[in-house]
PDB file of N, CA and C in Angstrom:
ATOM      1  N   UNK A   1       0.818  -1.193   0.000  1.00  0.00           N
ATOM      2  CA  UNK A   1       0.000   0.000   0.000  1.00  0.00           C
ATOM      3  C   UNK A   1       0.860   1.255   0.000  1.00  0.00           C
ATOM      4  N   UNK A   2       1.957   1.358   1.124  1.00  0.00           N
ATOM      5  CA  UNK A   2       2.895   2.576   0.525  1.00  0.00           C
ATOM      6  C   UNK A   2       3.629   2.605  -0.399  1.00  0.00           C
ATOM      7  N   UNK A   3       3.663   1.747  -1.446  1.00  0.00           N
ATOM      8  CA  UNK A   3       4.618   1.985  -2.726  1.00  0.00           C
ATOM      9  C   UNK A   3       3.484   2.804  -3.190  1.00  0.00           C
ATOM     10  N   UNK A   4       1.926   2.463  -3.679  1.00  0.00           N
ATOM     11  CA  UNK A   4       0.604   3.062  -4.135  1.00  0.00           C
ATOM     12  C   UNK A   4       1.304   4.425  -3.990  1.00  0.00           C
ATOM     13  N   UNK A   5       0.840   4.666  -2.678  1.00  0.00           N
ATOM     14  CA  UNK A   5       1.024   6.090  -1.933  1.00  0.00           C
ATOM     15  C   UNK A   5       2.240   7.031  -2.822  1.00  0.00           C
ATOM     16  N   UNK A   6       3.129   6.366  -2.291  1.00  0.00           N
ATOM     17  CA  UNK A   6       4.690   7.150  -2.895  1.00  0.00           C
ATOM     18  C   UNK A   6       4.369   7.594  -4.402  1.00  0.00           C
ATOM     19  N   UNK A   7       3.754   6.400  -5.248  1.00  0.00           N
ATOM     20  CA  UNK A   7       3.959   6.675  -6.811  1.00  0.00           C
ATOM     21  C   UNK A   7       2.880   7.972  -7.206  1.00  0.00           C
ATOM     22  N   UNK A   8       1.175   7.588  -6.348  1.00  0.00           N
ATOM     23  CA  UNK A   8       0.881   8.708  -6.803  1.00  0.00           C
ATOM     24  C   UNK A   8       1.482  10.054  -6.326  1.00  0.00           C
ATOM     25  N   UNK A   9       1.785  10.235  -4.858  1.00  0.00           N
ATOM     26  CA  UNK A   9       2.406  11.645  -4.374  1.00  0.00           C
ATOM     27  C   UNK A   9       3.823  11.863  -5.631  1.00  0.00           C
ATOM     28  N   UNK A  10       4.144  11.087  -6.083  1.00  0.00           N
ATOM     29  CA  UNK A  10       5.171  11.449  -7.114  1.00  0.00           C
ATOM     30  C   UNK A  10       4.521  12.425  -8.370  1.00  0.00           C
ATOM     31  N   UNK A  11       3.972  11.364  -8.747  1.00  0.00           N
ATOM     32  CA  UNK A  11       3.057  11.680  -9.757  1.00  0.00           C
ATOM     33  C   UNK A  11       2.240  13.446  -9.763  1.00  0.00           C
ATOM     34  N   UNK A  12       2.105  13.509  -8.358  1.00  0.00           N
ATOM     35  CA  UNK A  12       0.913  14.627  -8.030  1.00  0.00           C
ATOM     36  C   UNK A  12       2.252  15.347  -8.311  1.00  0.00           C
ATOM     37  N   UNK A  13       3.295  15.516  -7.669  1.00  0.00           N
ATOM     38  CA  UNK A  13       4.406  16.508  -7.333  1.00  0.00           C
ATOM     39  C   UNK A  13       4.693  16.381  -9.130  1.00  0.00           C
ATOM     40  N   UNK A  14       5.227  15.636  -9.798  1.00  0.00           N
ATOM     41  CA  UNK A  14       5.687  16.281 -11.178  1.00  0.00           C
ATOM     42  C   UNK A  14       4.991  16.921 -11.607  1.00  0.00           C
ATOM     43  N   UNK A  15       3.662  16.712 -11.592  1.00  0.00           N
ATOM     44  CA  UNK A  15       2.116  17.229 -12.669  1.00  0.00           C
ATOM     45  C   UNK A  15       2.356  18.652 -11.736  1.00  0.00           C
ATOM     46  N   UNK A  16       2.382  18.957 -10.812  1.00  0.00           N
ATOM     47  CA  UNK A  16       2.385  20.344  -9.956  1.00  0.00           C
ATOM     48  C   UNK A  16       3.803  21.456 -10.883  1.00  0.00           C
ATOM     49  N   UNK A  17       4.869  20.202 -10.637  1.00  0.00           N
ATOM     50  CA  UNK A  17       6.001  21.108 -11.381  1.00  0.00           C
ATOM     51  C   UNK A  17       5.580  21.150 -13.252  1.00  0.00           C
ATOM     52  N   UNK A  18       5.343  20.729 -13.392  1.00  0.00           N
ATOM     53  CA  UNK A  18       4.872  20.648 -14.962  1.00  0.00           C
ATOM     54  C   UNK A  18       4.202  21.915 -15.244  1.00  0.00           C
ATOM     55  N   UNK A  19       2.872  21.687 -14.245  1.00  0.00           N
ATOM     56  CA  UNK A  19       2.021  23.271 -14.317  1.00  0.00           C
ATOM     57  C   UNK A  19       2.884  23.981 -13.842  1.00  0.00           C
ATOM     58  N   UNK A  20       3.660  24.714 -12.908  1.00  0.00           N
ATOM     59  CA  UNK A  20       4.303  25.483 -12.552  1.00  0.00           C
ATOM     60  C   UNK A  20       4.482  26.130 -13.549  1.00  0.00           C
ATOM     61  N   UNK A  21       5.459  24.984 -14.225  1.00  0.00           N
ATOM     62  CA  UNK A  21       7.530  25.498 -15.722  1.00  0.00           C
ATOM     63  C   UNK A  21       6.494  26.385 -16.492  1.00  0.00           C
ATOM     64  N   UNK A  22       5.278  25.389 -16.855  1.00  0.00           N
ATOM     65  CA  UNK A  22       4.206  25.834 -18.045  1.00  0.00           C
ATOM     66  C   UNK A  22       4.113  27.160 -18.440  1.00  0.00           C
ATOM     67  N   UNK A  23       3.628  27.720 -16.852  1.00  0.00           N
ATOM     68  CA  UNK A  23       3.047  29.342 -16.682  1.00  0.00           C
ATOM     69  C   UNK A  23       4.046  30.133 -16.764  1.00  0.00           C
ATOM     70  N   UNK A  24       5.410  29.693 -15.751  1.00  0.00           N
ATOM     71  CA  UNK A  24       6.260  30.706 -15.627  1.00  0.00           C
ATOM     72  C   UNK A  24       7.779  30.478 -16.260  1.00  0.00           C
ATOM     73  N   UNK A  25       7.380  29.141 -16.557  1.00  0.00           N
ATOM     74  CA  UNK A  25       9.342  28.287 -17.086  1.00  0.00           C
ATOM     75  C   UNK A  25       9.466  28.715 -18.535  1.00  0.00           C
ATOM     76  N   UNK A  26      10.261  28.478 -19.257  1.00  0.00           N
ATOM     77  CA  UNK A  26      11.034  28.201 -20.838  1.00  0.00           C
ATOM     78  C   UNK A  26       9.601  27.474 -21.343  1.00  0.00           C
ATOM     79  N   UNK A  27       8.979  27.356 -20.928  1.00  0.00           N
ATOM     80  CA  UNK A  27       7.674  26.387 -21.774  1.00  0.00           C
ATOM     81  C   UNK A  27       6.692  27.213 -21.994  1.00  0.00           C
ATOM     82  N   UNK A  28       6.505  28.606 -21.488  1.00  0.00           N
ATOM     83  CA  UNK A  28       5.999  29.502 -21.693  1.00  0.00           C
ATOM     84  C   UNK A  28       5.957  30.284 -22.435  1.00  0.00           C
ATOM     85  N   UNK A  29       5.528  30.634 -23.525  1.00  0.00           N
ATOM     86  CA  UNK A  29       5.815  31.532 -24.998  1.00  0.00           C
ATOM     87  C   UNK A  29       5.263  32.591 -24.615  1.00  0.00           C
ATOM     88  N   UNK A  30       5.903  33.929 -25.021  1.00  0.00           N
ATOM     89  CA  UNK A  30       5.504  35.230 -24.628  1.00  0.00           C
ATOM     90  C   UNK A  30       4.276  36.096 -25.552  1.00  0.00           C
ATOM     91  N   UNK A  31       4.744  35.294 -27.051  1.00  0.00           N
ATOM     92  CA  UNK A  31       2.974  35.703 -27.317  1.00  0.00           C
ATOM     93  C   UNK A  31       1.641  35.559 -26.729  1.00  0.00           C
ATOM     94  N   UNK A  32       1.800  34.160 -26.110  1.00  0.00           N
ATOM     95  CA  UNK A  32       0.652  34.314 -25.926  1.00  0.00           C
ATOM     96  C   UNK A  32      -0.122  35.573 -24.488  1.00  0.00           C
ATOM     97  N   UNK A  33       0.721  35.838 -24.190  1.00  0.00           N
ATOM     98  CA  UNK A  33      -0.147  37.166 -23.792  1.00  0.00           C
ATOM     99  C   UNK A  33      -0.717  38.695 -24.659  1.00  0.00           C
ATOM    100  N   UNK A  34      -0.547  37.995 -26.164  1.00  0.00           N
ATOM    101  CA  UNK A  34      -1.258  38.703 -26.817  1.00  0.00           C
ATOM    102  C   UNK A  34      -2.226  38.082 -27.746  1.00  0.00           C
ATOM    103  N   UNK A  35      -2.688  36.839 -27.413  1.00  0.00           N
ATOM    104  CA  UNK A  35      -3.661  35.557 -28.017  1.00  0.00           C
ATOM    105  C   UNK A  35      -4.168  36.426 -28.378  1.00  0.00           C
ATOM    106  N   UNK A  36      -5.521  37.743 -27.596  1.00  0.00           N
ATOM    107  CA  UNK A  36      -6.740  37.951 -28.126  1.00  0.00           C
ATOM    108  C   UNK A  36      -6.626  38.747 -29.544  1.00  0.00           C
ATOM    109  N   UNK A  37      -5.086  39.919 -29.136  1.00  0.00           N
ATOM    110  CA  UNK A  37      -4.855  40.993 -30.196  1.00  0.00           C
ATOM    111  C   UNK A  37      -4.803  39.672 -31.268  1.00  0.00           C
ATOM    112  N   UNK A  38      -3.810  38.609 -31.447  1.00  0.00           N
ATOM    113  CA  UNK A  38      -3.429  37.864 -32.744  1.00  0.00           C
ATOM    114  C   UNK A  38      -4.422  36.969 -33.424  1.00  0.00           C
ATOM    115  N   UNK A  39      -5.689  36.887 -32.589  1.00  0.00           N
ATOM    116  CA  UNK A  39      -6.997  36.152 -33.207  1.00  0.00           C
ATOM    117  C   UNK A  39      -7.571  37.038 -34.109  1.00  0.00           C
ATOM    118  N   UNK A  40      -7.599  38.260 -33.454  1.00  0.00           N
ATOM    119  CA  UNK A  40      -8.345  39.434 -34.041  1.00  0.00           C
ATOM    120  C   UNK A  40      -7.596  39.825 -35.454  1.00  0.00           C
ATOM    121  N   UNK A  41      -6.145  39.797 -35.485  1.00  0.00           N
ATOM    122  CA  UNK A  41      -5.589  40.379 -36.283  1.00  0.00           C
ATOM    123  C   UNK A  41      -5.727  39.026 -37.255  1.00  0.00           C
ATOM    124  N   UNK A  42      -6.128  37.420 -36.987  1.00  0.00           N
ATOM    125  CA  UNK A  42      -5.888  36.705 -38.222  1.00  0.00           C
ATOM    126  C   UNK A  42      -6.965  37.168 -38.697  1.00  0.00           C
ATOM    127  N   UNK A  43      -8.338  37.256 -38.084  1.00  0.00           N
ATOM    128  CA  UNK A  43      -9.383  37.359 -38.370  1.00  0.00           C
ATOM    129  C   UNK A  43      -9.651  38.385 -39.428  1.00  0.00           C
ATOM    130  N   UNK A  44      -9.198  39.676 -39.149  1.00  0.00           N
ATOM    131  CA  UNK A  44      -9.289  40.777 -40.043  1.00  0.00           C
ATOM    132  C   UNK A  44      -8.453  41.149 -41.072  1.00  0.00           C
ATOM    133  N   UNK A  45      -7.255  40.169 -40.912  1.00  0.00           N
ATOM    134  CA  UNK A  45      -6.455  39.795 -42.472  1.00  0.00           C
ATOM    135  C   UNK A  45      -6.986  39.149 -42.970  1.00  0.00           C
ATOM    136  N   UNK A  46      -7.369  38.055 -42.741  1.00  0.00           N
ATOM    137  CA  UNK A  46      -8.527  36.661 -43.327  1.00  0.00           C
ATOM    138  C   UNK A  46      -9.636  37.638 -44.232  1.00  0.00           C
ATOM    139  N   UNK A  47     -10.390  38.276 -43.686  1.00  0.00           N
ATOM    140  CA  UNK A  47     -11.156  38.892 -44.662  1.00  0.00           C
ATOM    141  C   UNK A  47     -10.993  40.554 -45.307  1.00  0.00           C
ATOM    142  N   UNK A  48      -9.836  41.248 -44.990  1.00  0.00           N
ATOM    143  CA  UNK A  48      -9.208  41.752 -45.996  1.00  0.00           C
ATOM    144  C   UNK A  48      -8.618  41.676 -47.048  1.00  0.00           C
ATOM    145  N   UNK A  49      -8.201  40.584 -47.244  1.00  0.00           N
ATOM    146  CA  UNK A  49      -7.563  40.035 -47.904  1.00  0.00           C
ATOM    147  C   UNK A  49      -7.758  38.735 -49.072  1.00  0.00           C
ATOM    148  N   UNK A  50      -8.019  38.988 -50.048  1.00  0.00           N
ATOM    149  CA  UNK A  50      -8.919  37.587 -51.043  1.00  0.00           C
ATOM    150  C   UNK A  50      -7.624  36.643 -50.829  1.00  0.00           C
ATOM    151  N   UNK A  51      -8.149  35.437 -51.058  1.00  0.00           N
ATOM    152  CA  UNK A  51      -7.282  34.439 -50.981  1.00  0.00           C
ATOM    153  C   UNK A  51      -6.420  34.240 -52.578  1.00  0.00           C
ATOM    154  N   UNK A  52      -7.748  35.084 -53.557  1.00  0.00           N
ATOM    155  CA  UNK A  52      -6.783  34.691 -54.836  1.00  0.00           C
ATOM    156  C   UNK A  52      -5.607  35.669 -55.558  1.00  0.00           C
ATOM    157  N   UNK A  53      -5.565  36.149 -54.709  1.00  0.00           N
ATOM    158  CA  UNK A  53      -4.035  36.999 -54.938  1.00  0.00           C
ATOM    159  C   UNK A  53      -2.998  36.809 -54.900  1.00  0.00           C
ATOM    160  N   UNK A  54      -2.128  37.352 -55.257  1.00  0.00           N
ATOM    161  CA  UNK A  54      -0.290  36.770 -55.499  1.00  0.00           C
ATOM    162  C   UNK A  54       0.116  36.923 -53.902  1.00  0.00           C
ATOM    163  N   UNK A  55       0.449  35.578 -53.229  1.00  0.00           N
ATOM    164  CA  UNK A  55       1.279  35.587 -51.763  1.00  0.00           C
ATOM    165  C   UNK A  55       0.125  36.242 -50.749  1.00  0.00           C
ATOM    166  N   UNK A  56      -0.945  36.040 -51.062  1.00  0.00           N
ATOM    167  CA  UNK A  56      -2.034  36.088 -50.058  1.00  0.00           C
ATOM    168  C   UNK A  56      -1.540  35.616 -48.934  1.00  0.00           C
ATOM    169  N   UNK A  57      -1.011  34.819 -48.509  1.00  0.00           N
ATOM    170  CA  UNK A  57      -0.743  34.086 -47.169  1.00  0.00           C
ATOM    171  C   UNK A  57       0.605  35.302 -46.795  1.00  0.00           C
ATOM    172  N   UNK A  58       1.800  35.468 -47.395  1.00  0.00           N
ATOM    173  CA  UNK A  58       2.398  36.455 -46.871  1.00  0.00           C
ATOM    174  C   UNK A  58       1.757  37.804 -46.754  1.00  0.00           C
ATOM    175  N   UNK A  59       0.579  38.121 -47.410  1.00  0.00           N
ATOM    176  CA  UNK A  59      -0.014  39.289 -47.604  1.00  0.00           C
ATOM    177  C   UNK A  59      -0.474  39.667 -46.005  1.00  0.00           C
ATOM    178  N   UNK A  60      -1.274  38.373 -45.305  1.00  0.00           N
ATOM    179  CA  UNK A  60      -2.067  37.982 -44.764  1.00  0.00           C
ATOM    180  C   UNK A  60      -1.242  38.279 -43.599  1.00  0.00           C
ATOM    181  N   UNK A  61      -0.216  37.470 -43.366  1.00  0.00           N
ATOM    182  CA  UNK A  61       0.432  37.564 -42.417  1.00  0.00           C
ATOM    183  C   UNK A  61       1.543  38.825 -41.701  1.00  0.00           C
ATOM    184  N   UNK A  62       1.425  39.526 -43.052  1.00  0.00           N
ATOM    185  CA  UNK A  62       2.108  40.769 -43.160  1.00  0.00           C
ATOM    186  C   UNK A  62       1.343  41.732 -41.800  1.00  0.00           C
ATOM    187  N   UNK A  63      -0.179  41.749 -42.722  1.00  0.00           N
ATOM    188  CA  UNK A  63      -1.076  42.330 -41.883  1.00  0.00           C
ATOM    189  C   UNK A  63      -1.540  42.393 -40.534  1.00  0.00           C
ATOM    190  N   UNK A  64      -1.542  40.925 -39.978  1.00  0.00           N
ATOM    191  CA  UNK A  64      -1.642  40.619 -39.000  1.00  0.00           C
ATOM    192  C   UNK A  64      -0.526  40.991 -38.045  1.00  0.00           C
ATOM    193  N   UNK A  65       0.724  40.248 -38.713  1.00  0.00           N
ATOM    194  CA  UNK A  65       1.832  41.330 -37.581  1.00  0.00           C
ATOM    195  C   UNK A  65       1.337  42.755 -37.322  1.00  0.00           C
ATOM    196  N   UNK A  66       1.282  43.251 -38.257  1.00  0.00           N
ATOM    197  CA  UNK A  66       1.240  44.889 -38.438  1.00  0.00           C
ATOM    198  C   UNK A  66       0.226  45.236 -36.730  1.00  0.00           C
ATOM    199  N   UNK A  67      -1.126  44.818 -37.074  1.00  0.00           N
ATOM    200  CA  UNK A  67      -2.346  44.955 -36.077  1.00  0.00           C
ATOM    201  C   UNK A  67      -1.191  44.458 -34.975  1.00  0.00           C
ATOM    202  N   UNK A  68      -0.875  43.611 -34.878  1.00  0.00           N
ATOM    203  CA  UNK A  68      -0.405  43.104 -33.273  1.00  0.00           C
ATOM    204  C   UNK A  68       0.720  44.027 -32.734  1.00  0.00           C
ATOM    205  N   UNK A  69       1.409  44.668 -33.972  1.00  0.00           N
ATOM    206  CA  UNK A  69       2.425  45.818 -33.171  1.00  0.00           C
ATOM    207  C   UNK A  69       1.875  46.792 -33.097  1.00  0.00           C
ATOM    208  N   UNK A  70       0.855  47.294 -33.795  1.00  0.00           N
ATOM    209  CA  UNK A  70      -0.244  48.607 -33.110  1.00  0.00           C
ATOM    210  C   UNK A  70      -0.516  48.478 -32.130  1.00  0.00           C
ATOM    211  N   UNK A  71      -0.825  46.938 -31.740  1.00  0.00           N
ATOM    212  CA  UNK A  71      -1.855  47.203 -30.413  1.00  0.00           C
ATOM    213  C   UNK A  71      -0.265  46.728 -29.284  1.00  0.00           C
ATOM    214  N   UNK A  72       0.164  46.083 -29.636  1.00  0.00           N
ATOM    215  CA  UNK A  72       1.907  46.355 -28.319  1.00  0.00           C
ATOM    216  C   UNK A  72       2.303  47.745 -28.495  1.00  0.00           C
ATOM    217  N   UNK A  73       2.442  48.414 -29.194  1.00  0.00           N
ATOM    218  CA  UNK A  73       3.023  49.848 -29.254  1.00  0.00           C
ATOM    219  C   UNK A  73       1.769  50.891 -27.781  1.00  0.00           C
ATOM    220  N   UNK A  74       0.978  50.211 -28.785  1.00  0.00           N
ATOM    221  CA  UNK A  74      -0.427  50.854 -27.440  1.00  0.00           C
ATOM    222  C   UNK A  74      -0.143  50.663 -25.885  1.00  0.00           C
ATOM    223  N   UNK A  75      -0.533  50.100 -26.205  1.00  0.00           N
ATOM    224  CA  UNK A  75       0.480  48.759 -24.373  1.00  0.00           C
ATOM    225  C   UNK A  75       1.602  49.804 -23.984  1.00  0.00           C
ATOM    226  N   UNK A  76       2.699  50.242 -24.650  1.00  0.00           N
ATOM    227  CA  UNK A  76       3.949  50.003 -24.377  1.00  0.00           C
ATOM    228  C   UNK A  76       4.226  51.415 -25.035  1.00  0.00           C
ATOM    229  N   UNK A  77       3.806  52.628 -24.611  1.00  0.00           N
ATOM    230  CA  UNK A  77       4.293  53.493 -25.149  1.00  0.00           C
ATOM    231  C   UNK A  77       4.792  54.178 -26.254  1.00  0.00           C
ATOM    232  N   UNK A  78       3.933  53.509 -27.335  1.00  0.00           N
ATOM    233  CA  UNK A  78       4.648  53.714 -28.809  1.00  0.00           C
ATOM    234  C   UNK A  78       6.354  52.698 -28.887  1.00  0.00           C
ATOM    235  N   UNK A  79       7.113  52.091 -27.816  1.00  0.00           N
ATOM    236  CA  UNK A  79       7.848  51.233 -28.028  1.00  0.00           C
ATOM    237  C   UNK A  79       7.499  50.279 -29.031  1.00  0.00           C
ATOM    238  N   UNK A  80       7.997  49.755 -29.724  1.00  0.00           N
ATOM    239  CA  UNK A  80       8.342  48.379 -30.498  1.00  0.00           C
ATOM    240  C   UNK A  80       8.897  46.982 -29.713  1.00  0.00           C
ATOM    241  N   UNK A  81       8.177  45.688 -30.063  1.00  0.00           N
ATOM    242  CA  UNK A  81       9.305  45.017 -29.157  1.00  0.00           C
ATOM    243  C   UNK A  81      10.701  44.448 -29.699  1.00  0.00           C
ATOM    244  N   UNK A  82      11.559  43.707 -29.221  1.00  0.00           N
ATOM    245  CA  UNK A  82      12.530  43.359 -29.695  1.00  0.00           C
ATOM    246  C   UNK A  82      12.802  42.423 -30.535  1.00  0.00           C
ATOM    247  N   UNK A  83      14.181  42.015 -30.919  1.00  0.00           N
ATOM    248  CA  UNK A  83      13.847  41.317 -32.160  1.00  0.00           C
ATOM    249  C   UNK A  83      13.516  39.571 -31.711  1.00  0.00           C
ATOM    250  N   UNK A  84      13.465  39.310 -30.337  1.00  0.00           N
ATOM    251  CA  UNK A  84      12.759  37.899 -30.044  1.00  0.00           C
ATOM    252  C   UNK A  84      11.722  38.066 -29.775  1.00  0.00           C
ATOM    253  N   UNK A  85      11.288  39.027 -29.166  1.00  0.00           N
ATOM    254  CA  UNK A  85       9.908  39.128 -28.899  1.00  0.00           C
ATOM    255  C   UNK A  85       8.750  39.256 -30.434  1.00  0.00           C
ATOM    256  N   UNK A  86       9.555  39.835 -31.364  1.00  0.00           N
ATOM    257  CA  UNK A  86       9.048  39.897 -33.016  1.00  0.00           C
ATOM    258  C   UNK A  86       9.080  38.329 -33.384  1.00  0.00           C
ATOM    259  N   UNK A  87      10.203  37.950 -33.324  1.00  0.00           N
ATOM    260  CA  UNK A  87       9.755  36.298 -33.575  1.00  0.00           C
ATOM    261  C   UNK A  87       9.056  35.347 -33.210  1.00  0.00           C
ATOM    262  N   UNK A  88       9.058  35.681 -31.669  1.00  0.00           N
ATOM    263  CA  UNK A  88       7.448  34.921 -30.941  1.00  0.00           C
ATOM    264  C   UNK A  88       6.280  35.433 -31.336  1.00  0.00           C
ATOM    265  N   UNK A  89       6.287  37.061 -31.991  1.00  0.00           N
ATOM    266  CA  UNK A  89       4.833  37.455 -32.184  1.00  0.00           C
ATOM    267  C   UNK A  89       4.305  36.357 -33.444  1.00  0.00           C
ATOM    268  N   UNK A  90       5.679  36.450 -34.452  1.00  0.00           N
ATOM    269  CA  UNK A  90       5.436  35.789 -35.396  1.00  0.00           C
ATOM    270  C   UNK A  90       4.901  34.342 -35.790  1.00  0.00           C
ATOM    271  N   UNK A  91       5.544  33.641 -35.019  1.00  0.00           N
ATOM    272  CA  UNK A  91       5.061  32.146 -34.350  1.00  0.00           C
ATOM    273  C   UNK A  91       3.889  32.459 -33.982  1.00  0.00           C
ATOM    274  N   UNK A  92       3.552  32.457 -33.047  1.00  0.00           N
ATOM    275  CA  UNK A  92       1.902  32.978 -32.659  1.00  0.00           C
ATOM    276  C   UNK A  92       1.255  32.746 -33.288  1.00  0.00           C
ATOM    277  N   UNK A  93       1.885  33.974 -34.578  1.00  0.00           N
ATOM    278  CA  UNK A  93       0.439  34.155 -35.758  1.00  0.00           C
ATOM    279  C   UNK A  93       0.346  33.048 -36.241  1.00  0.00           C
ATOM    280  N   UNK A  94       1.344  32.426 -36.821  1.00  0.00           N
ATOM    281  CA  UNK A  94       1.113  30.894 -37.618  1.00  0.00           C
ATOM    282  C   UNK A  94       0.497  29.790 -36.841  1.00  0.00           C
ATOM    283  N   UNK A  95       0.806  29.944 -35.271  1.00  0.00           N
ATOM    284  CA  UNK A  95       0.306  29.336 -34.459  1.00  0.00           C
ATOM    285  C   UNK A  95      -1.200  28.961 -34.335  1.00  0.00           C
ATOM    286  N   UNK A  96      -1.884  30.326 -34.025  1.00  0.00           N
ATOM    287  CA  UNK A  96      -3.034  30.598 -33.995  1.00  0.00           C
ATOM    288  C   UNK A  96      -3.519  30.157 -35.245  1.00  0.00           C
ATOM    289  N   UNK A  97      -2.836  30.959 -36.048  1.00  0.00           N
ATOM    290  CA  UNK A  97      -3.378  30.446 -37.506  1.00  0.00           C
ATOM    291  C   UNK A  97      -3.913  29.032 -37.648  1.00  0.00           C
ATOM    292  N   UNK A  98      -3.012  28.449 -37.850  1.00  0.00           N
ATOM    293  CA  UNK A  98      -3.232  26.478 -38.043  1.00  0.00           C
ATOM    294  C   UNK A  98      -4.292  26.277 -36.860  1.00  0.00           C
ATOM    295  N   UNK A  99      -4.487  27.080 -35.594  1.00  0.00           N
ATOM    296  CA  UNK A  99      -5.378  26.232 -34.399  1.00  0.00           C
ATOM    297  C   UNK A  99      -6.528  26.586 -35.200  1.00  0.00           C
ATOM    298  N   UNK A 100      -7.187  28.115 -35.805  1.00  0.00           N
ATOM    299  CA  UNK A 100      -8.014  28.255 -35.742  1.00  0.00           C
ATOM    300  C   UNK A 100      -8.575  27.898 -37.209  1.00  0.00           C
ATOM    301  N   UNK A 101      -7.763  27.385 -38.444  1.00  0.00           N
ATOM    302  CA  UNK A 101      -7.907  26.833 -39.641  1.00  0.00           C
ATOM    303  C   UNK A 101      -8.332  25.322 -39.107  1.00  0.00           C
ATOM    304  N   UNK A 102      -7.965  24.576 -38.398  1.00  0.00           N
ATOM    305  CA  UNK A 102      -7.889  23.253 -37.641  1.00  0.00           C
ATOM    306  C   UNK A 102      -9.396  23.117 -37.284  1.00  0.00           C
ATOM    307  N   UNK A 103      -9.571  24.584 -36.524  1.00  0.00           N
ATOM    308  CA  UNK A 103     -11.160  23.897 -35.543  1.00  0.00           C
ATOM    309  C   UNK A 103     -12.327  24.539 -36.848  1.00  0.00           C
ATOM    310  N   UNK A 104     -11.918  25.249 -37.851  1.00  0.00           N
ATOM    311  CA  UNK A 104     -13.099  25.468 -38.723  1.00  0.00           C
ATOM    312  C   UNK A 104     -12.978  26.931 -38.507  1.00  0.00           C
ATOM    313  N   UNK A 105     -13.191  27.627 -37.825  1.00  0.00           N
ATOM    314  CA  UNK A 105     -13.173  29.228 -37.568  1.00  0.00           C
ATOM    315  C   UNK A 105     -12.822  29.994 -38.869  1.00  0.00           C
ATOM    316  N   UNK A 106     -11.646  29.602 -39.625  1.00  0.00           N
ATOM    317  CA  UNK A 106     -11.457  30.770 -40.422  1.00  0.00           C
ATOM    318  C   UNK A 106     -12.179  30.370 -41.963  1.00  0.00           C
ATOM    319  N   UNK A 107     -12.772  28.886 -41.578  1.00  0.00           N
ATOM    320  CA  UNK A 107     -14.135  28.850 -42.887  1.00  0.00           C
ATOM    321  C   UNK A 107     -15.174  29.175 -42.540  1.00  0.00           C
ATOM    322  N   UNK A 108     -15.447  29.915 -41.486  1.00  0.00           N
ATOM    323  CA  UNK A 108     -16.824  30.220 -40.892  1.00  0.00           C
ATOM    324  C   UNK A 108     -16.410  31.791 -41.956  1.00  0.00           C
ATOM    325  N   UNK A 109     -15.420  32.653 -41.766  1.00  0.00           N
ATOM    326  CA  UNK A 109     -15.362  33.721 -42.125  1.00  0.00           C
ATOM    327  C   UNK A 109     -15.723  33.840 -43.792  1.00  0.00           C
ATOM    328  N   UNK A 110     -15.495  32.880 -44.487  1.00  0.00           N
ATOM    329  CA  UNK A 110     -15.125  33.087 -45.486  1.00  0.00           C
ATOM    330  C   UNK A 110     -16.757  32.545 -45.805  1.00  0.00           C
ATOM    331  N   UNK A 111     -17.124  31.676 -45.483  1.00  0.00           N
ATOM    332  CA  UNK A 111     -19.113  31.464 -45.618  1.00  0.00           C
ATOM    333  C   UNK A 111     -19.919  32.837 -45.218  1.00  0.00           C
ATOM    334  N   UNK A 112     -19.401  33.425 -43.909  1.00  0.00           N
ATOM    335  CA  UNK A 112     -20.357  34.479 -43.274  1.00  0.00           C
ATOM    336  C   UNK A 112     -19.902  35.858 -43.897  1.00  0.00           C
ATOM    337  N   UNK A 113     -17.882  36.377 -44.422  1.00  0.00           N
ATOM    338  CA  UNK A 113     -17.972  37.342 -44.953  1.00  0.00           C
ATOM    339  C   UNK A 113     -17.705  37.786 -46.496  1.00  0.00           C
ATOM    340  N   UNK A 114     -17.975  36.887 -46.964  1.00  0.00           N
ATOM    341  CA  UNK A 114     -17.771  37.037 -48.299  1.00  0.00           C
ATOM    342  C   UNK A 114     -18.594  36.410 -49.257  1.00  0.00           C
TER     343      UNK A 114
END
């Protein structure tokens, strides 16, 4: 019965450090404290933007950065962020992108705005 014991209190203690690293460790990506700005910004490149144009997808993504450093500049004093923090924004977007191409969302746009 105390081996039981030991393995789950193990168990409980990694899953505790796991959540911990998650929130605050290297496993933590710094975009996402700008999830809502980078949904918004796929969203409103998604339908600015026709899909049948030359490099639509860089077009697309152009845009979307753009919105997400308006709204960090807002945040942040007209500052810019740096050049890792630009590369996590960037990830993000593709990030988000694929989640929300994945669950259907950005064919809802293209049925409802166009």
């Amino acid at each position: 019965m105390s081996t039981i014991v030991f393995i789950v209190i193990w168990f409980a203690a990694i899953a505790f450090i796991y959540l911990v690293m998650e929130k605050t460790g290297p496993f933590h990506k710094a975009w996402e404290k700008y999830e809502g700005a980078i949904i918004t910004a796929i969203k409103v490149a998604e339908k600015a933007i026709p899909g049948d144009i030359p490099n639509a997808g860089l077009r697309r993504l152009d845009q979307a950065l753009n919105f997400v450093l308006e709204r960090y500049a807002e945040e942040h004093g007209g500052k810019q962020p740096d050049a890792k923090l630009l590369h996590e924004l960037k990830e993000g977007i593709q990030i988000k992108h694929a989640e929300l191409e994945r669950l259907g969302n950005l064919r809802k746009l293209y049925e409802v705005g166009r």
